[in-house]
Protein backbone atom coordinates (compact mmCIF):
# COMPACT_ATOMS: atom_id res chain seq x y z
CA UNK A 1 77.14 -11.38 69.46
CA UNK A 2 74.11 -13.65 70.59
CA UNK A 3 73.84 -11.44 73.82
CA UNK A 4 73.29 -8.10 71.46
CA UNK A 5 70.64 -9.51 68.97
CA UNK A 6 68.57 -10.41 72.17
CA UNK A 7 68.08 -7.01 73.36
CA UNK A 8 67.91 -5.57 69.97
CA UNK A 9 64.42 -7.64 70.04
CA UNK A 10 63.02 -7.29 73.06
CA UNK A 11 63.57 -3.37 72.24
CA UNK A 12 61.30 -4.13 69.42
CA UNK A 13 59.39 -5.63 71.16
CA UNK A 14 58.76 -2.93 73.82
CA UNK A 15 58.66 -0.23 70.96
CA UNK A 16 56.04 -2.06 69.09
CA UNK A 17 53.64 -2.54 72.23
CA UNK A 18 54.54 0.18 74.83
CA UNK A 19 54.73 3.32 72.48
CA UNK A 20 51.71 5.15 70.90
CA UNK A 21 51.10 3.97 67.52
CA UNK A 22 49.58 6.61 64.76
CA UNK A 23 45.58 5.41 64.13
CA UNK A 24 42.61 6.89 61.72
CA UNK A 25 39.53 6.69 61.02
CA UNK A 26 36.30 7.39 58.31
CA UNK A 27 32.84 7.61 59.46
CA UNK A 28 30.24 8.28 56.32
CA UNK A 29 27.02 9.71 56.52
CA UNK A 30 24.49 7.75 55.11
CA UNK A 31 22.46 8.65 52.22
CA UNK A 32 18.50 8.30 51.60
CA UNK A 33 17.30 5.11 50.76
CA UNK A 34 16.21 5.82 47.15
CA UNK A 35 16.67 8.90 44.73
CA UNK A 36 15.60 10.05 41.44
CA UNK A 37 17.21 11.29 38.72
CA UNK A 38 18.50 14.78 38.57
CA UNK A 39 18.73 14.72 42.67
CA UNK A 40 21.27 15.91 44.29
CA UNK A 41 23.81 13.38 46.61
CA UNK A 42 24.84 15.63 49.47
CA UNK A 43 27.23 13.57 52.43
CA UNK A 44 29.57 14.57 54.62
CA UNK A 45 32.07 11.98 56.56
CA UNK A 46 34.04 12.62 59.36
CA UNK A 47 37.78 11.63 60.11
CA UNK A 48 40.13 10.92 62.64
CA UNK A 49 43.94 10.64 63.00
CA UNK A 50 45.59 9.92 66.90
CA UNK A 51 48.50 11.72 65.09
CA UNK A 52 48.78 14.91 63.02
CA UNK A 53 49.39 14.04 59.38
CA UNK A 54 48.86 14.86 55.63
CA UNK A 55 47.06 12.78 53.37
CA UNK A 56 43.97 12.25 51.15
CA UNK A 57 40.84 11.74 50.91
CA UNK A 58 38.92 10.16 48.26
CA UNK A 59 35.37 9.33 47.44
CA UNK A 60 33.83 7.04 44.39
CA UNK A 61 30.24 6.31 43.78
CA UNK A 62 29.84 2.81 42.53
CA UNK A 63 26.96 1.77 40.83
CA UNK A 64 25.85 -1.49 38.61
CA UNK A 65 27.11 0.34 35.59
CA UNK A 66 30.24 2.42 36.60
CA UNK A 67 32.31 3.82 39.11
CA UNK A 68 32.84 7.52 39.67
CA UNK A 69 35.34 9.42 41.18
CA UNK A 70 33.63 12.43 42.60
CA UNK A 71 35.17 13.77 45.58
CA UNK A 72 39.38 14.06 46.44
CA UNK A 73 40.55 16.11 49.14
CA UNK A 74 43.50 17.06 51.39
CA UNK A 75 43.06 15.53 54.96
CA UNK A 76 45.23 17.68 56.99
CA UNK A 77 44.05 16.00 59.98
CA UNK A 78 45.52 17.41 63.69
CA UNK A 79 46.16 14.72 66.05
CA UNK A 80 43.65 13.64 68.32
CA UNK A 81 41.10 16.00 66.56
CA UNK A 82 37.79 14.95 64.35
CA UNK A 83 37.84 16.62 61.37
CA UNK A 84 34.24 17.03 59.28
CA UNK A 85 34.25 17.26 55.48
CA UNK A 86 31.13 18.48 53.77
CA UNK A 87 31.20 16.82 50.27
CA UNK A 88 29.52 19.38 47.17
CA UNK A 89 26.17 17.87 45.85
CA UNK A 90 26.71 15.10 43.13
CA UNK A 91 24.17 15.29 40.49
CA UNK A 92 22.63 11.70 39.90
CA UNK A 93 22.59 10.81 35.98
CA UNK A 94 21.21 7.86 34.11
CA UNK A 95 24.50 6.13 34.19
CA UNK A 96 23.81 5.97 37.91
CA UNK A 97 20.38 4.08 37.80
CA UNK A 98 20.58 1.07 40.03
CA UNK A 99 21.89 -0.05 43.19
CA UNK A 100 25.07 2.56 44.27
CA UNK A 101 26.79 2.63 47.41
CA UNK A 102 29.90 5.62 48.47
CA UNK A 103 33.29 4.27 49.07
CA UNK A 104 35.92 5.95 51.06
CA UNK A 105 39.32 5.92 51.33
CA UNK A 106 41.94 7.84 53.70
CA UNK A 107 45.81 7.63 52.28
CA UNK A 108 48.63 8.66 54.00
CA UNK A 109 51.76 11.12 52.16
CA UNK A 110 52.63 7.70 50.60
CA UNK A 111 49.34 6.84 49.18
CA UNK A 112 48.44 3.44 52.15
CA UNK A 113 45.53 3.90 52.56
CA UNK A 114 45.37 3.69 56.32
CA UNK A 115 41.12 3.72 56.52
CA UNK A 116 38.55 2.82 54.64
CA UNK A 117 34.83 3.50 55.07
CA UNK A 118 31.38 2.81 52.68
CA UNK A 119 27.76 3.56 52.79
CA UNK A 120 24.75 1.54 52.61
CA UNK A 121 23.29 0.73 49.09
CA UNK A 122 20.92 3.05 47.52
CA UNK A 123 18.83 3.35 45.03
CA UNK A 124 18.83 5.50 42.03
CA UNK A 125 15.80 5.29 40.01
CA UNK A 126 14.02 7.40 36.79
CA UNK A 127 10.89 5.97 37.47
CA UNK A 128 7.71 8.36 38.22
CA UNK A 129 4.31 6.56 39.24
CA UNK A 130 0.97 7.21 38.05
CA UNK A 131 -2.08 6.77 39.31
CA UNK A 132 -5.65 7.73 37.22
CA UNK A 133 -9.22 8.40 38.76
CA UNK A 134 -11.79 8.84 35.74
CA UNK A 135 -15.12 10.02 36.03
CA UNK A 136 -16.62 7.21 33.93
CA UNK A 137 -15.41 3.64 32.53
CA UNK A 138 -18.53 3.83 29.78
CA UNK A 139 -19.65 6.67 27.94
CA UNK A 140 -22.20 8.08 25.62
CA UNK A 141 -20.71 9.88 22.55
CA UNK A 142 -20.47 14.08 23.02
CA UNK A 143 -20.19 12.98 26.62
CA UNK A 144 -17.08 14.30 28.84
CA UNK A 145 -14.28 12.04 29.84
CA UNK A 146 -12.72 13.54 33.15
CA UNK A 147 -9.10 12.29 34.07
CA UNK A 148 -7.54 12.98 37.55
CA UNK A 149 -3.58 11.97 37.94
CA UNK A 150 -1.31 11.50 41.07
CA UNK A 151 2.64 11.69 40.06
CA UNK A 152 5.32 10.62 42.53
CA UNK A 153 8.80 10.18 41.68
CA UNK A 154 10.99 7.04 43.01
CA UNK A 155 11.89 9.29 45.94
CA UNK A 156 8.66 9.92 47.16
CA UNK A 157 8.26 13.47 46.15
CA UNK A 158 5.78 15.03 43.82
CA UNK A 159 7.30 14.98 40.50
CA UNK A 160 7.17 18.74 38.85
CA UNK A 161 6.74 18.37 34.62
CA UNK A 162 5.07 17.80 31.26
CA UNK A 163 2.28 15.31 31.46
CA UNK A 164 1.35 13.65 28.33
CA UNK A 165 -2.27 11.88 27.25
CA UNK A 166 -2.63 10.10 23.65
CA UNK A 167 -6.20 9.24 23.23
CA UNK A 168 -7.56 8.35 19.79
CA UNK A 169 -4.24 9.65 18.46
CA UNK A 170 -4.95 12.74 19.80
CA UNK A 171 -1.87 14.10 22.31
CA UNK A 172 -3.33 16.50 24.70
CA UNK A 173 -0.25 18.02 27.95
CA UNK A 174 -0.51 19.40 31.31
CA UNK A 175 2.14 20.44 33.72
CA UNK A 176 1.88 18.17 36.95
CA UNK A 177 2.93 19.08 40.71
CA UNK A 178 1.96 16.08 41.79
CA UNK A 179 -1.49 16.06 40.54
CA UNK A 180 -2.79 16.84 37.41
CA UNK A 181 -6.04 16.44 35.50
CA UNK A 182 -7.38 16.82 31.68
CA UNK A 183 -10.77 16.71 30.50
CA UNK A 184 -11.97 15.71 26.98
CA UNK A 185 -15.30 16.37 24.68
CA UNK A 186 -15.97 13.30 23.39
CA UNK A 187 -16.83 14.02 19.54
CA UNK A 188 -20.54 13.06 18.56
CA UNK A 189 -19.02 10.08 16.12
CA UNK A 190 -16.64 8.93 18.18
CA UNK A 191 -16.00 5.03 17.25
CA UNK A 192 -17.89 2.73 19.69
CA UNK A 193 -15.94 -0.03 21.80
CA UNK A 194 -13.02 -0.13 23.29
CA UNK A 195 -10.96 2.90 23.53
CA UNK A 196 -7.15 2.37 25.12
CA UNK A 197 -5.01 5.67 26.31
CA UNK A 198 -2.18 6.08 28.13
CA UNK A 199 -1.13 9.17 30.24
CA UNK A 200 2.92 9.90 30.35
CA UNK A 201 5.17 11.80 32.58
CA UNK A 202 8.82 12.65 31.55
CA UNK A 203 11.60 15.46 32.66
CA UNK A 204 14.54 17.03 31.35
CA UNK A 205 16.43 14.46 33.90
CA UNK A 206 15.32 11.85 32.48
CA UNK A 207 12.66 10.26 35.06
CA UNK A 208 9.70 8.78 32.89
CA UNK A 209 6.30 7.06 34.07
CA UNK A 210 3.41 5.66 32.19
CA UNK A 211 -0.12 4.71 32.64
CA UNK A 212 -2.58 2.81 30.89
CA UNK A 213 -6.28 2.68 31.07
CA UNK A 214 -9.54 2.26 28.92
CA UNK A 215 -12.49 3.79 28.55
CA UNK A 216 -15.87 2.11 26.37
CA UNK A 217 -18.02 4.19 23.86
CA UNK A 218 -21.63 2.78 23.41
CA UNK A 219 -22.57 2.18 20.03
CA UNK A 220 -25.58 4.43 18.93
CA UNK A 221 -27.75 3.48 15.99
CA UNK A 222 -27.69 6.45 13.94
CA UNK A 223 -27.81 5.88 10.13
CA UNK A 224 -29.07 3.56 7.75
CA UNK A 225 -27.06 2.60 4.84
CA UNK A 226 -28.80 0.77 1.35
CA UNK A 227 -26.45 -0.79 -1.29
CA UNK A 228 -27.84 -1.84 -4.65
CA UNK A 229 -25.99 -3.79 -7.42
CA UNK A 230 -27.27 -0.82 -9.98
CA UNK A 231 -29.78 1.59 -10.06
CA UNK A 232 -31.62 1.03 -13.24
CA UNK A 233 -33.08 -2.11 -13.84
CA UNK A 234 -34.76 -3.72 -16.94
CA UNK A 235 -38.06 -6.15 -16.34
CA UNK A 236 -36.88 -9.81 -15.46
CA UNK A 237 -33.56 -8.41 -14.13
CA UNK A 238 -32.71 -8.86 -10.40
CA UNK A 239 -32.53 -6.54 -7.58
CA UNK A 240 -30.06 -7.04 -4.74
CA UNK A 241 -29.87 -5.37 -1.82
CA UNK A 242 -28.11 -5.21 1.34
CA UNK A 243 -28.37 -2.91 4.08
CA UNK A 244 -26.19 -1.73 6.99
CA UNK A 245 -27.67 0.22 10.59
CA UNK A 246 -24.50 1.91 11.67
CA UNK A 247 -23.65 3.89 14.61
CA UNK A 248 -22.49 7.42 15.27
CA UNK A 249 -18.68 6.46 13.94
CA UNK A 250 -19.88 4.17 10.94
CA UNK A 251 -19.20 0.68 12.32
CA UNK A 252 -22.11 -1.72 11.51
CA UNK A 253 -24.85 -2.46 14.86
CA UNK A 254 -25.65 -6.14 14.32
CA UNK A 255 -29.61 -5.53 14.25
CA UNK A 256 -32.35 -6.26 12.34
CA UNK A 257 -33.69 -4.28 9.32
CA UNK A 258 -37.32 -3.84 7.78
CA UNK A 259 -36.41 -3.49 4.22
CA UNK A 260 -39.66 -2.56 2.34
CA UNK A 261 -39.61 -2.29 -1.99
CA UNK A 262 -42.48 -0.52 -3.43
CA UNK A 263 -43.41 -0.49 -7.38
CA UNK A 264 -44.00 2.71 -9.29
CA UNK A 265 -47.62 3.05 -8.17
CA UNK A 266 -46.25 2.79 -4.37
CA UNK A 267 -47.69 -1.03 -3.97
CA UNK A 268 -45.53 -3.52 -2.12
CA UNK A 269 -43.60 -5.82 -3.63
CA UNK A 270 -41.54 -7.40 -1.17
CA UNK A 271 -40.90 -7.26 2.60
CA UNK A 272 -37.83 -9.07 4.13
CA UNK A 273 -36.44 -8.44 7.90
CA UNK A 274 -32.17 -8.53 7.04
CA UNK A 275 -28.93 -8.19 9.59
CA UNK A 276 -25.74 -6.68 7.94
CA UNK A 277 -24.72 -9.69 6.83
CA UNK A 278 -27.92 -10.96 4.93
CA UNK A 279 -29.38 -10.05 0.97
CA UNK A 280 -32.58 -9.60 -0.44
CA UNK A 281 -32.58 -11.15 -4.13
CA UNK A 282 -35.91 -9.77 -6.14
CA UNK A 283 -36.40 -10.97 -9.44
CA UNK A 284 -38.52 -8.54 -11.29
CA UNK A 285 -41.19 -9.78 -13.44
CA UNK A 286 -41.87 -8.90 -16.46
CA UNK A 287 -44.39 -6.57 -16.50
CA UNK A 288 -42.66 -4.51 -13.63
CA UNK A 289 -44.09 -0.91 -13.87
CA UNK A 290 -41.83 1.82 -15.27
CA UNK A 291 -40.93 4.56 -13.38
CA UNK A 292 -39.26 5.09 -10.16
CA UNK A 293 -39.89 2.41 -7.40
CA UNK A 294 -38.90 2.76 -3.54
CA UNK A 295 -36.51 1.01 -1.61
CA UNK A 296 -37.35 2.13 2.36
CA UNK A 297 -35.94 0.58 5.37
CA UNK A 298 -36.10 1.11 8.72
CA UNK A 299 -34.89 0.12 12.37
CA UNK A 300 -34.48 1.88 15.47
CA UNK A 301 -36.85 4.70 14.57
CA UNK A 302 -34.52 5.03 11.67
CA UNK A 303 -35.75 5.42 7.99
CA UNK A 304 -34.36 5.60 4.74
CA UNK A 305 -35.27 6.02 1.18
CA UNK A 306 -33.63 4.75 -2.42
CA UNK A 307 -35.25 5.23 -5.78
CA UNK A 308 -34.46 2.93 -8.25
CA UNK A 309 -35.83 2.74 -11.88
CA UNK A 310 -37.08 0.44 -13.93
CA UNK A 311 -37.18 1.32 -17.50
CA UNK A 312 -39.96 0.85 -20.40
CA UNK A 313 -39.87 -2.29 -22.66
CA UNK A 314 -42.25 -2.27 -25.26
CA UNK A 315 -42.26 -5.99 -27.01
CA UNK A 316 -44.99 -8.33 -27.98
CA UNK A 317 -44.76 -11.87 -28.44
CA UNK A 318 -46.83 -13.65 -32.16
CA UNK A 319 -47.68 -17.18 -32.86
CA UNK A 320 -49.91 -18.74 -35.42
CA UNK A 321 -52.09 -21.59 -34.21
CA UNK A 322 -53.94 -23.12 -37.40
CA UNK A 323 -55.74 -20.07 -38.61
CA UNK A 324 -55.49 -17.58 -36.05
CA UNK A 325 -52.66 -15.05 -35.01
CA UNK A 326 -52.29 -14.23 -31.44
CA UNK A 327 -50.41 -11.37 -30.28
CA UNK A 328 -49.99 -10.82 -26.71
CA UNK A 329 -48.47 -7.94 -24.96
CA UNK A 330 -44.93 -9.07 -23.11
CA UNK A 331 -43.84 -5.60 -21.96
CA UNK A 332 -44.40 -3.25 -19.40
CA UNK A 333 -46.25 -0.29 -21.04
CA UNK A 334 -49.48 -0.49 -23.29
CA UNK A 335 -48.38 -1.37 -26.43
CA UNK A 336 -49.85 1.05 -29.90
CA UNK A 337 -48.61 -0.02 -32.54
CA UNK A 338 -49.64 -1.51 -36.22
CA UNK A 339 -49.26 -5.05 -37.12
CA UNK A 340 -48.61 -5.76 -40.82
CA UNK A 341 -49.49 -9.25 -41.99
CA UNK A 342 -48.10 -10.10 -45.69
CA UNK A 343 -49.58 -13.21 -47.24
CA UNK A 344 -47.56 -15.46 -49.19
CA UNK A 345 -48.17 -17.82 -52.01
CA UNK A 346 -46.58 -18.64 -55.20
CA UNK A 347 -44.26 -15.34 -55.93
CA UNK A 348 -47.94 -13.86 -55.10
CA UNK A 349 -48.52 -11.70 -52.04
CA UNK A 350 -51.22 -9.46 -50.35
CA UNK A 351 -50.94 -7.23 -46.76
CA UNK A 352 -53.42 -6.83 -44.15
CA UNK A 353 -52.64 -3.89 -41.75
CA UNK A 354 -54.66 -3.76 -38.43
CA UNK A 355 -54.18 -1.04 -35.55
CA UNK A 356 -53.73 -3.08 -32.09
CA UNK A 357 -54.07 -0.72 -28.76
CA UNK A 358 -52.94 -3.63 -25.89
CA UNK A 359 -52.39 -2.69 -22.03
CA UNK A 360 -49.97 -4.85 -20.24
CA UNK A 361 -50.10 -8.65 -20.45
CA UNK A 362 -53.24 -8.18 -22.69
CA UNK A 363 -53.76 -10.28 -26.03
CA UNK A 364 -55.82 -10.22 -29.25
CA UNK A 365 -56.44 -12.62 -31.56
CA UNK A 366 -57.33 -12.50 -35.22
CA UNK A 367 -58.83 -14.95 -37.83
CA UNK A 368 -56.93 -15.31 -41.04
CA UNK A 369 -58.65 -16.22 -44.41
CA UNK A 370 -57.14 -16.22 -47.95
CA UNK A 371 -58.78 -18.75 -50.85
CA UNK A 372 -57.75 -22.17 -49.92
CA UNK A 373 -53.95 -23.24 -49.51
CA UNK A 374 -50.85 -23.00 -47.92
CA UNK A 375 -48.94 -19.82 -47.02
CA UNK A 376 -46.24 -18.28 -45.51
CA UNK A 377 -47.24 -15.21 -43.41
CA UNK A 378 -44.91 -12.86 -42.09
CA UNK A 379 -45.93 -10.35 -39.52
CA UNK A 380 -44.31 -7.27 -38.70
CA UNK A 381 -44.82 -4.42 -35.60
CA UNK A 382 -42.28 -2.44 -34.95
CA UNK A 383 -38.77 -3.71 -35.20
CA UNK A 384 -40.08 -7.18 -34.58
CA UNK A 385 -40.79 -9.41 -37.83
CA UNK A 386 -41.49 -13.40 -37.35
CA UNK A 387 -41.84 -15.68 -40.05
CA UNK A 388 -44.52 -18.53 -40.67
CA UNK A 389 -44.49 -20.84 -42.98
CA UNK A 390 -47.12 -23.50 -44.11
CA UNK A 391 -49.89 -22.04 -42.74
CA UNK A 392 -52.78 -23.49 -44.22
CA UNK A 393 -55.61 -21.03 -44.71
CA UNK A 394 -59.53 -21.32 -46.56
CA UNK A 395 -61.48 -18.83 -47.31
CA UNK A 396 -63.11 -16.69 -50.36
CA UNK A 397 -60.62 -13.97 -49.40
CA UNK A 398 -58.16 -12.29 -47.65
CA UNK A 399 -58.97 -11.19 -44.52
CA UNK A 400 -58.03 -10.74 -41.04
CA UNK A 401 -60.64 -10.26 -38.87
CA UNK A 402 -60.71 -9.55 -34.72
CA UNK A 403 -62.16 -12.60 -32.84
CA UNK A 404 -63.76 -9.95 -30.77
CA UNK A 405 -64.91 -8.14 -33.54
CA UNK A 406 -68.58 -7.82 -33.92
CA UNK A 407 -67.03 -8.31 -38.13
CA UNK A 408 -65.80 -12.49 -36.84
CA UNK A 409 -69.47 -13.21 -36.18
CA UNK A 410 -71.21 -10.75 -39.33
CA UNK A 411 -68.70 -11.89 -42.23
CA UNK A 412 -69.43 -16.20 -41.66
CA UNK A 413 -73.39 -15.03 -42.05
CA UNK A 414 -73.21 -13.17 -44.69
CA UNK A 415 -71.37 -15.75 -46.55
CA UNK A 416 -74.24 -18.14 -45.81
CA UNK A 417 -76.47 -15.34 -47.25
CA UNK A 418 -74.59 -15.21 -49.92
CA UNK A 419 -74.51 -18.55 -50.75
CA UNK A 420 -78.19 -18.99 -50.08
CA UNK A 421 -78.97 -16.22 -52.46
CA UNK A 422 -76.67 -17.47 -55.27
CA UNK A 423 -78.56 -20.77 -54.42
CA UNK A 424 -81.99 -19.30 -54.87
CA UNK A 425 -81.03 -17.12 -58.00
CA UNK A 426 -79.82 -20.27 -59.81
CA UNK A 427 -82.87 -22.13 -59.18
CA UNK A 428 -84.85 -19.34 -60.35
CA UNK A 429 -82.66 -19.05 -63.49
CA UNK A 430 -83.27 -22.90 -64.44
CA UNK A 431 -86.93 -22.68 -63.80
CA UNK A 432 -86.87 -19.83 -66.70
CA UNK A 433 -84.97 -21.75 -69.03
CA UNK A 434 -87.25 -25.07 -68.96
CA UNK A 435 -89.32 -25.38 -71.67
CA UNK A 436 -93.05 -25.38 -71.15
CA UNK A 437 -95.19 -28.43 -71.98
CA UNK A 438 -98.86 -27.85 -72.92
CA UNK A 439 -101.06 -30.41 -72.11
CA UNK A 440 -104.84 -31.44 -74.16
CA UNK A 441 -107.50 -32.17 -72.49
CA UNK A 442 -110.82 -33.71 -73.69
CA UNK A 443 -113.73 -32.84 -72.73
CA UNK A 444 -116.09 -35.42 -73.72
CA UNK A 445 -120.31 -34.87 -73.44
């Protein structure tokens, strides 16, 4: 029993080492190093069997995010022969973008796999580069911004599709081959500064590049701008004003400004040199002319007017010093108007009414008389009545009587006249009336 288990081995043994044995084989293609999107995989592999046999073939792409069957097909492999498969293009998707190598696998009737074969990593990427050439880095509003573009996809190829440009929120597309260009008028008020845009290339597949540049717009002065806290103005009010140079889009230029304010009669007032950020404070006085005044300023061979107005205030201001009533004119136009003195005394009164013609800060005064005592005098002009009391007054009369009047200096004299005349006539009169004394004289021989 021994004895036959012996050569029942070394029969195996001989079998297992002396007769041909059935051996296969898979030999992949390799693909390209990288791909885009929307390319097409195309492989073929190759396989080998030292006996005739039936089986499969199967192929799975496997990339970072998933595995994909693709390819299964009968081998029907003759011995000893090399069989080549071609393998139909495989479309590469998004769900393929990253690192992906082919497996292989070649399975006998009973599904051992008997070979086994993969590829070299690839990549699969959506990316597209971009590279811009512009005609200018600064420019001059109206001026023309010229963009040049080279587009290559991850594979090296041109890429073919839309080309997008947002500048200034404006979206302007070309189709690309490769290259591609766009060219842009600069508006005439184009903002100033710095001006980022970005230029985008995208296709139905999915591959997508972007690039980024910027561009700088001078600032041109090109306007002046005047702002005012009102634009009529009473005498003793104040005036404030700020000014503003801007440029062609309406952003402030930090310069100076000559800021010039002329009075009705075009005579200047006030000069001040401002930036944006300064005010000019004028207090008018108050005997500003009426009328329209001028606001100009200037900067940059720039110039711009403002009218403002001032308006008429007719007042005068009255005091009583001792005998004498002073009016002076406070306003800003000549002031024509009468003045109405009443007189006072004991439930007793009398009115004086003089005609006063005064120009601008001009005043008049006038002597007051009314038999001796105290009064209370009210004057009245216009809408403006004062009161004053215990004025203490002399005189034969009442009277009111312009210090400049040729009247002040006539009316004291002829009360001296008078009085000298009354003195003269009385002395006259008692002459008359003494009696008249004769005297005798003797004559003797």
């Amino acid at each position: 029993m021994v004895k036959e288990k012996g050569v029942l081995l070394i029969l195996a043994i001989f079998l297992l080492f002396f007769l041909p044995s059935s051996t296969a084989s898979l030999i992949l293609s390799n693909p390209d190093p990288a791909y885009s999107l929307g390319d097409s995989l195309n492989l073929q592999f190759k396989a080998y069997e030292t006996q005739s046999g039936n089986g499969l073939v199967k192929l799975n792409l496997k990339c970072e995010n998933e595995t994909v069957p693709f390819y299964v097909v009968p081998s029907n492999i003759e011995a000893a022969k090399e069989k080549t498969f071609e393998v139909p293009p495989l479309t590469l998707t998004k769900s393929m973008l990253g690192a992906c190598k082919i497996y292989a696998t070649l399975e006998d009737e009973s599904k051992n796999v008997i070979d086994s074969a993969n590829t070299e990593y690839f990549q699969v990427n959506n990316a597209v580069n971009i590279s811009l050439e512009l005609n200018k880095k600064y420019l001059n509003p109206a001026d023309t911004l010229k963009i040049k573009g080279i587009s290559i996809k991850a594979n090296g190829k041109n890429f073919v599709g839309q080309v997008t440009l947002t500048f200034d929120k404006s979206i302007f597309t070309s189709i690309a081959d490769g290259t591609f260009d766009f060219e842009i008028n600069l508006l005439p008020n184009v903002k100033s500064g710095k001006h980022e845009f970005k230029v985008e290339a995208n296709d139905s597949s999915g591959n997508y590049g972007q690039a980024d540049d910027t561009i700088f717009i001078t600032a041109v002065p090109t306007k002046l701008k005047l702002m005012l806290n009102a634009e009529e103005f009473l005498p003793n009010e104040k005036i404030i004003i700020s000014a503003k140079l801007l440029d062609q889009g309406d952003d402030i230029v930090d310069e100076n400004i000559s800021v010039v304010l002329y009075n009705s009669i075009f005579q200047e007032q006030s000069t001040k040199l401002v930036t944006a950020n300064d005010t000019i404070e004028y207090s008018l006085p108050h005997d500003a002319s009426s009328g329209n005044w001028e606001i100009i300023a200037y900067s940059y061979g720039i110039k711009l007017k403002k009218s403002i107005f001032i308006k008429e205030v007719k007042a005068v201001n009255m005091t009583v010093i001792n005998d004498t009533l002073e009016i002076t004119n406070i306003g800003n136009v000549p002031y024509n108007s009468p003045i109405e003195v009443t007189f006072e005394q004991n439930n007793n009164s009398a009115k004086e009414i003089k005609e006063i013609n005064l120009a601008v800060n001009a005043k008049i005064k006038f002597k007051l008389g009314a038999p001796d005592g105290t009064y209370t005098l009210d004057v009245k002009s216009g809408n403006l009545t004062q009161t004053f009391d215990g004025v203490q007054l002399t005189g034969a009369f009442i009277s009111m009587v312009n210090q400049k009047s040729p009247l002040f200096y006539i009316i004291p004299l002829i009360f001296i006249l008078v009085v000298v005349i009354l003195a003269v006539i009385s002395n006259i009169k008692a002459r008359k009336e003494r009696p008249i004394q004769i005297r005798k004289v003797e004559v003797r021989e």
